[in-house]
Every structure is written in structure tokens, then in C-alpha cells.
C-alpha atoms as a PDB file:
ATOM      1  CA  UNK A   1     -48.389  17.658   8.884  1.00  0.00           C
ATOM      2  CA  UNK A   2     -47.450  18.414   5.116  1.00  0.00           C
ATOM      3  CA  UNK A   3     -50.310  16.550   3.450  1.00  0.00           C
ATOM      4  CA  UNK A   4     -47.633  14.013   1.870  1.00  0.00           C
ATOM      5  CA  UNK A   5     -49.023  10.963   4.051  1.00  0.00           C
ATOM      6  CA  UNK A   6     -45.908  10.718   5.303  1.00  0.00           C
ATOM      7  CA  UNK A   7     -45.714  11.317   9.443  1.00  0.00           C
ATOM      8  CA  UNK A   8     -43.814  14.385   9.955  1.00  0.00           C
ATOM      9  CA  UNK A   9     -41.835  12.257  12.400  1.00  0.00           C
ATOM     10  CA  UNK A  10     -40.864   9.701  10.087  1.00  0.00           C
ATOM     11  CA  UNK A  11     -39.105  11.735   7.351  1.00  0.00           C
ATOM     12  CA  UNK A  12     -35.904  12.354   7.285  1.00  0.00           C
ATOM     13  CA  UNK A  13     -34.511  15.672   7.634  1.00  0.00           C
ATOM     14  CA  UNK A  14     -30.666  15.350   7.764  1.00  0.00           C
ATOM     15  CA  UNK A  15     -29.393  19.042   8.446  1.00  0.00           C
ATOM     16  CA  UNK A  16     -32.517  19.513  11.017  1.00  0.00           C
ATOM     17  CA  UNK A  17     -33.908  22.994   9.056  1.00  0.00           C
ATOM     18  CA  UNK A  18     -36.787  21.776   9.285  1.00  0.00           C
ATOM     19  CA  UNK A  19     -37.392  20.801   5.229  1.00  0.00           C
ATOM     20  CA  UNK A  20     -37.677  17.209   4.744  1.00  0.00           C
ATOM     21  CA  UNK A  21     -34.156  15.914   2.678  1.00  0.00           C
ATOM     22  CA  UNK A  22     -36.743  14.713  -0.620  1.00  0.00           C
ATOM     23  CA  UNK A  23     -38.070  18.551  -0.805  1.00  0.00           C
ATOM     24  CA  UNK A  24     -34.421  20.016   0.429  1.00  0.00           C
ATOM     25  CA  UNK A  25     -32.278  20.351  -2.112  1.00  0.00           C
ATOM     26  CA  UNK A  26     -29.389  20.798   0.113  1.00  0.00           C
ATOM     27  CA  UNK A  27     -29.638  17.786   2.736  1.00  0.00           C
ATOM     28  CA  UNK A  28     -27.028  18.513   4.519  1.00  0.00           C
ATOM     29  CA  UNK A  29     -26.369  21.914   4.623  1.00  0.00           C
ATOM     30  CA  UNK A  30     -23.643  22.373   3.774  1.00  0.00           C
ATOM     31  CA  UNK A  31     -24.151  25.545   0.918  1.00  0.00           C
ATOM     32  CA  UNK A  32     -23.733  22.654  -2.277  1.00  0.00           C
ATOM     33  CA  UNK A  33     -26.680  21.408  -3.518  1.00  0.00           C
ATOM     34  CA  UNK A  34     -27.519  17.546  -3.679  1.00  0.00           C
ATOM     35  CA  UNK A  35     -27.066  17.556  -7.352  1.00  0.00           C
ATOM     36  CA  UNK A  36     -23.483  18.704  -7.279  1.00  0.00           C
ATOM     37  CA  UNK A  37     -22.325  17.165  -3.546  1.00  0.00           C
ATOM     38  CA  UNK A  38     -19.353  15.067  -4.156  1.00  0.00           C
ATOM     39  CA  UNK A  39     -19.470  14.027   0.036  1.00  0.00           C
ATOM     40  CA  UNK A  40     -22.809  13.625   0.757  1.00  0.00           C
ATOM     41  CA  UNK A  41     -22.503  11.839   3.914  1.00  0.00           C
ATOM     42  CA  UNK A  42     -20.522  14.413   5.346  1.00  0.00           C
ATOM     43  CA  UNK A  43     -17.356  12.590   6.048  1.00  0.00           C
ATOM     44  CA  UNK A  44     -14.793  14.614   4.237  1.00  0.00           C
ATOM     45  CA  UNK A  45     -14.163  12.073   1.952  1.00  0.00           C
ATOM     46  CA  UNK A  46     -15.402  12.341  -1.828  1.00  0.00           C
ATOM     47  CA  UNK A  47     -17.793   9.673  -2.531  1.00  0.00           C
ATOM     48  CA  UNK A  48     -16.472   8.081  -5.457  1.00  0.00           C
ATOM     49  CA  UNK A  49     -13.407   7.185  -2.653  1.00  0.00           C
ATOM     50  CA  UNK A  50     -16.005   5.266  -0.560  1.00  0.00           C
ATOM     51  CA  UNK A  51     -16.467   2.096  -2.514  1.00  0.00           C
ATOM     52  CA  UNK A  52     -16.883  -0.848  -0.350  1.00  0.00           C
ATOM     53  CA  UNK A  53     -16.558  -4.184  -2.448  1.00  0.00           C
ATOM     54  CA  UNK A  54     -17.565  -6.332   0.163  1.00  0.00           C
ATOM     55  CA  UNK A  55     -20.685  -4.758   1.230  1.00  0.00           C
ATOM     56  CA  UNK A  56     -19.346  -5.249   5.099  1.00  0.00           C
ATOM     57  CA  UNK A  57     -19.767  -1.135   5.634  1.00  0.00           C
ATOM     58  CA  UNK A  58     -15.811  -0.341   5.637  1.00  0.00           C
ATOM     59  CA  UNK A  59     -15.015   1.851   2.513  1.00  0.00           C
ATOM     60  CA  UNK A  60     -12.625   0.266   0.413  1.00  0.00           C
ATOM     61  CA  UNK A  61      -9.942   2.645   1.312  1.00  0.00           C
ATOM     62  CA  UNK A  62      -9.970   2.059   4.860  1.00  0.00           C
ATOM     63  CA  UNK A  63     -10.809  -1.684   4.724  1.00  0.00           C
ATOM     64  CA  UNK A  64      -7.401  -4.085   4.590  1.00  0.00           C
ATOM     65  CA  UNK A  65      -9.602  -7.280   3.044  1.00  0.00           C
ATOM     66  CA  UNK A  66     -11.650  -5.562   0.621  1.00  0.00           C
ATOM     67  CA  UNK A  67     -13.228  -8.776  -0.914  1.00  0.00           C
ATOM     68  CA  UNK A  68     -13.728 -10.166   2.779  1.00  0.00           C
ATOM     69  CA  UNK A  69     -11.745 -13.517   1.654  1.00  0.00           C
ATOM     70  CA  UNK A  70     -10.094 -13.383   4.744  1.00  0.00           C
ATOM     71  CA  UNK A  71      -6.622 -12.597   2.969  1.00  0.00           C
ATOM     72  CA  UNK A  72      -5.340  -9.153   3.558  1.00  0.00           C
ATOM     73  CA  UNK A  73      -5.422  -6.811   0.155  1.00  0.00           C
ATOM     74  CA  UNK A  74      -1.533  -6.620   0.446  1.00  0.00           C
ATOM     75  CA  UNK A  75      -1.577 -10.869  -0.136  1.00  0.00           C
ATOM     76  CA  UNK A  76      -4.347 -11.182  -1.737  1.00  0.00           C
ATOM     77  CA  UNK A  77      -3.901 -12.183  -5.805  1.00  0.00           C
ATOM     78  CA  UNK A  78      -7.758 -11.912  -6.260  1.00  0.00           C
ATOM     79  CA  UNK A  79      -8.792  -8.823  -5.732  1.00  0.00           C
ATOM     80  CA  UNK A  80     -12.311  -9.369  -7.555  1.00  0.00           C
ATOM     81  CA  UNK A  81     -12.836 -12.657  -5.638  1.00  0.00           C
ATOM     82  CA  UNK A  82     -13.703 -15.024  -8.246  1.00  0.00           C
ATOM     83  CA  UNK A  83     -11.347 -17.733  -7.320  1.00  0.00           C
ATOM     84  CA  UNK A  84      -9.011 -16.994 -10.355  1.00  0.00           C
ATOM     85  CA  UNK A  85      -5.687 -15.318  -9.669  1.00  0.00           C
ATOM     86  CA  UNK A  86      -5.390 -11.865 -11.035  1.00  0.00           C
ATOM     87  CA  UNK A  87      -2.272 -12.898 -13.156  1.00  0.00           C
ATOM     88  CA  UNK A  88      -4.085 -15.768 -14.924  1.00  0.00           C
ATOM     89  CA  UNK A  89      -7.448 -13.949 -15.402  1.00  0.00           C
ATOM     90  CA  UNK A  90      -8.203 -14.070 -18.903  1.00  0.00           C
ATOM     91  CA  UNK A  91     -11.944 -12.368 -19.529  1.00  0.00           C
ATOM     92  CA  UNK A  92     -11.921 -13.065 -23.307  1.00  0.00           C
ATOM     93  CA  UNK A  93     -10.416 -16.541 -23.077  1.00  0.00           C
ATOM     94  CA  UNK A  94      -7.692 -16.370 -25.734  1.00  0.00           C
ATOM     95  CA  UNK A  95      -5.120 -18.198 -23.440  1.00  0.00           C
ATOM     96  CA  UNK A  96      -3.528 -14.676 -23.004  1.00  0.00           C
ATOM     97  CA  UNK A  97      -3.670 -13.140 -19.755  1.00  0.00           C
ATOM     98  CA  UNK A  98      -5.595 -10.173 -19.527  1.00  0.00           C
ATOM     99  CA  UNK A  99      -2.214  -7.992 -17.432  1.00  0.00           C
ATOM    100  CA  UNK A 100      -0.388  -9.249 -21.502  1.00  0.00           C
ATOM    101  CA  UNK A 101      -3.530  -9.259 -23.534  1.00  0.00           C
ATOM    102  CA  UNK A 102      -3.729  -5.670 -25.649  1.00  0.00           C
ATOM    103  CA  UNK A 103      -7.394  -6.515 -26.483  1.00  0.00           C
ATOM    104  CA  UNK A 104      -8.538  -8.570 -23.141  1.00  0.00           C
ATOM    105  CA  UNK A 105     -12.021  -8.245 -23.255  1.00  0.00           C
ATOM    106  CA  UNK A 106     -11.891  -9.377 -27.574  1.00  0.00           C
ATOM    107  CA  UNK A 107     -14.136  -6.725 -29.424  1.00  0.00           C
ATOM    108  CA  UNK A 108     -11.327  -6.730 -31.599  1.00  0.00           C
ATOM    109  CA  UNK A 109     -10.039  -3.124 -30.621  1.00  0.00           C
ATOM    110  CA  UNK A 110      -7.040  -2.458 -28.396  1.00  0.00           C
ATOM    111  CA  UNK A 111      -7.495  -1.857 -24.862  1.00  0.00           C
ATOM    112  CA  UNK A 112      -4.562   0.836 -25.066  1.00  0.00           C
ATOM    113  CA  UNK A 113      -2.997   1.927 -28.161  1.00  0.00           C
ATOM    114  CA  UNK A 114       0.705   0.877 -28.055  1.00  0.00           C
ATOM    115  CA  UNK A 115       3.497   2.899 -26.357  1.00  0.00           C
ATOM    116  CA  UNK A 116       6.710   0.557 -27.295  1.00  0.00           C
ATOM    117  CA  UNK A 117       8.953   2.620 -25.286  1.00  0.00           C
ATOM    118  CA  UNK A 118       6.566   2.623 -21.907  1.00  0.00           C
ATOM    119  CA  UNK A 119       7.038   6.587 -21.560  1.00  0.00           C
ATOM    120  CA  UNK A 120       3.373   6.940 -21.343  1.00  0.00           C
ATOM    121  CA  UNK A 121       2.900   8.873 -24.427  1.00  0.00           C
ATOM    122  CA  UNK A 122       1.088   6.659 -27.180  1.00  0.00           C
ATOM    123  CA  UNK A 123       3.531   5.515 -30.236  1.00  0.00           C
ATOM    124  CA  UNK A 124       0.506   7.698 -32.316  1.00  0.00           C
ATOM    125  CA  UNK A 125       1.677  11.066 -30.281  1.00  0.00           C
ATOM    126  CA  UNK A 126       5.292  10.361 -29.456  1.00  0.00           C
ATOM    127  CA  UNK A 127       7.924  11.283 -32.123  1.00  0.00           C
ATOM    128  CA  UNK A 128      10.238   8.830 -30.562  1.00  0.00           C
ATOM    129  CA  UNK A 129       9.163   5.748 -30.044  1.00  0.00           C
ATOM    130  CA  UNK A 130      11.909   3.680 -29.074  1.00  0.00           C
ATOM    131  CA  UNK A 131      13.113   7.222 -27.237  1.00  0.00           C
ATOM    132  CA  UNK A 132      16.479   6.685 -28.277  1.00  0.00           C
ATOM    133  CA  UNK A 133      16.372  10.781 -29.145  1.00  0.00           C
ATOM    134  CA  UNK A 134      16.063  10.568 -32.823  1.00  0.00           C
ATOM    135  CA  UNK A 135      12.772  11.236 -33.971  1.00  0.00           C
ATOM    136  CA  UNK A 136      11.068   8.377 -35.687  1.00  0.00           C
ATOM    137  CA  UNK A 137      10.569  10.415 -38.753  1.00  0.00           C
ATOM    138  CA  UNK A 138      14.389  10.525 -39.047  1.00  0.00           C
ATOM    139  CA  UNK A 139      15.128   7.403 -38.361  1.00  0.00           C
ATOM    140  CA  UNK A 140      17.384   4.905 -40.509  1.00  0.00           C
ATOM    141  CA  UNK A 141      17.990   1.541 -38.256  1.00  0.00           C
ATOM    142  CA  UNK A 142      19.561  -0.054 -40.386  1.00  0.00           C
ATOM    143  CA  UNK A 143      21.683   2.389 -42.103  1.00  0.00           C
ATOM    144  CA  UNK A 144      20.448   1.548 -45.799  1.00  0.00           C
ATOM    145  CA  UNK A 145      19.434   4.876 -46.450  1.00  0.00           C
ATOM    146  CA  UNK A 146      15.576   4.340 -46.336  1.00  0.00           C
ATOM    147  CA  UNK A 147      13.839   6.331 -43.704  1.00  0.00           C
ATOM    148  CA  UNK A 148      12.392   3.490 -41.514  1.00  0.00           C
ATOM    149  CA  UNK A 149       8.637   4.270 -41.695  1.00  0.00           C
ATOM    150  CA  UNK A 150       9.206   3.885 -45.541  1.00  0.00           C
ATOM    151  CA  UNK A 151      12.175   0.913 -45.120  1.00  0.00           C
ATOM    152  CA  UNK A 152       9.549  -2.481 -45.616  1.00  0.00           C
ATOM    153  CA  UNK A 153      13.081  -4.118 -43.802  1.00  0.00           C
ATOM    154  CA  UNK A 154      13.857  -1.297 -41.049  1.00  0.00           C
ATOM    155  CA  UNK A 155      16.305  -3.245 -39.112  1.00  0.00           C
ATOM    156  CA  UNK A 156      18.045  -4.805 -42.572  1.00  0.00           C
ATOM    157  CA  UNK A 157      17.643  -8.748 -41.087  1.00  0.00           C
ATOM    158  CA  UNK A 158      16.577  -9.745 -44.266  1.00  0.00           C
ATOM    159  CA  UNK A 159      12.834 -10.407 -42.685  1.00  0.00           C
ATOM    160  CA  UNK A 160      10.306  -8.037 -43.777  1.00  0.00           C
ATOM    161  CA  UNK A 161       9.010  -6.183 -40.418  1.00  0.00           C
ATOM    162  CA  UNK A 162       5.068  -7.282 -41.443  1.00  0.00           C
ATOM    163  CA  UNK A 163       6.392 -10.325 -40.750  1.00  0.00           C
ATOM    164  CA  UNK A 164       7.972 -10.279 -37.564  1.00  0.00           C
ATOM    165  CA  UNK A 165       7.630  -9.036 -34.017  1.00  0.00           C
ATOM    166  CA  UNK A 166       9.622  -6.194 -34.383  1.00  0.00           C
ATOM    167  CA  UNK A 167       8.969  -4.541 -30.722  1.00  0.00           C
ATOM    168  CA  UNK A 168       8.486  -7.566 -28.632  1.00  0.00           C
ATOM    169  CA  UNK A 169       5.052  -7.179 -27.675  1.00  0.00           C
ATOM    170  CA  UNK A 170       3.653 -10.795 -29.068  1.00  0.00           C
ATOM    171  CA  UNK A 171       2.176  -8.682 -32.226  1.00  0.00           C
ATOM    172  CA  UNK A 172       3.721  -8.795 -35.952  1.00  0.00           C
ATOM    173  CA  UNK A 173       4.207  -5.829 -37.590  1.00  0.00           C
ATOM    174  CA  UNK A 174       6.241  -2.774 -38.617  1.00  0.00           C
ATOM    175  CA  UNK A 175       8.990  -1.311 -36.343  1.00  0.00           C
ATOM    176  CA  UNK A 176       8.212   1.436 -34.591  1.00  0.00           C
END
């Protein structure tokens, strides 16, 4: 006996050295301590891999109904299984979807900043937006002679760009 008041035969000692696993600091053995195990069951699989949405014991990686809905994951259109569709879930309620919505959970601040050419570098950090190879800093849509970011009518429809939706994503505002 260690004095805890714990039956030496009741605590559990994972890698069997003989230290109980809440006074070994490396449970398993396996030369990482607990702190800094990223598998701590052992399995070869990082733990952050190992969610199981469900609760039914099947990590969500190996499990082909993850919400237990009976609807395989490859069908299934509600993968949080509230009922809603994922296309029509809408978490702030503005009528936009939140797949469309820039700001889907409302605070008021973007989700993502925008990236109107979809090359995965924000508009903020790409110096070609539209990446049509001139850099935006060089640009002249419209031909008038005014650098776009200073043209108040970049595309020269007679609109001013505050006032329209210049990049088709549902917003107003200056081209890009």
C-alpha cells in the first residue's frame, strides 16, 4: 500500500512499471510525457483525429454516420444533426446562409476577409486581386487615366463603385 487510500489493486497503472498513471508522468511509456502526448491511448493516431460526434465509441474518422442519424456522412446534408440542412443553416438569422454569409455568426466582423479572385491570398495581401496579372496598384479599368484605387468610378459605368456591387459578392463597395 501507498498510504493514498486507494487499493493498490484498484489504480490504474497503464504501462505496468509499477507507478500508478496519476503519480506517472509518462502513462504509457512510451519516452513523451503526459503533458506533451499527442496519442495517448496508444493507437497511432493523434488525438485531436479521434473525435467521435456521436458518442457511439467509433472516432469520427473511421465512423461512416458520424451524427448516428442513420444517413451515411457521404448523404448526409446535416452533419451537426440539428434537423436543418447544412445549406440553409443560418446561425445569425439574417436570411443569408451561413456557406454565403461573410459575417454568419453577426458580431459585425467578417468571418474571412475577402479574396475576390478565390486564389486564397486575402485581397489585403494580394497585389492582384482580380489576378488578371496587372497589379492592382497599376490598374486603370476603365481606361480614363485614374489609377483605380483613386478612380471613385473604376469601371467608367457612370455608377460610383460605393454604390454598387462591384465584385459580386452581395456587398457594395469599391472595386477591387
Amino acid at each position: 500500500d501507498d498510504g493514498d487510500g486507494i487499493p493498490d489493486d484498484e489504480e490504474n497503472d497503464t504501462d505496468g512499471d509499477g507507478i500508478p498513471d496519476f503519480l506517472d508522468d509518462d502513462d504509457d511509456n512510451d519516452g513523451v510525457s503526459d503533458s506533451n502526448d499527442t496519442d495517448k491511448d496508444g493507437n497511432g493516431v493523434p488525438d485531436f483525429l479521434e473525435k467521435d460526434t456521436d458518442n457511439d465509441g467509433i472516432p469520427d474518422y473511421l465512423d461512416n454516420d458520424d451524427d448516428n442519424d442513420g444517413i451515411p456522412d457521404f448523404l448526409d446534408n446535416d452533419d451537426d444533426g440539428d434537423g436543418i440542412p447544412d445549406e440553409k443553416e443560418d446561425f445569425d438569422g439574417d436570411g443569408i446562409p451561413d456557406h454565403l454569409d461573410d459575417d454568419a455568426d453577426g458580431d459585425g466582423v467578417p468571418d474571412k476577409l475577402p479574396d475576390s479572385d478565390g486564389d486564397g491570398v486575402p485581397d489585403i495581401r494580394d497585389d492582384d486581386d482580380d489576378n488578371d496579372g496587372i497589379p492592382d496598384n497599376e490598374e486603370d479599368s476603365d481606361g480614363d487615366g485614374i489609377l483605380d484605387y483613386l478612380d471613385d468610378d473604376a469601371n467608367g459605368d457612370g455608377i460610383p463603385d460605393k454604390h454598387q456591387d462591384s465584385d459580386g459578392d452581395g456587398e457594395i463597395g469599391r472595386a477591387h
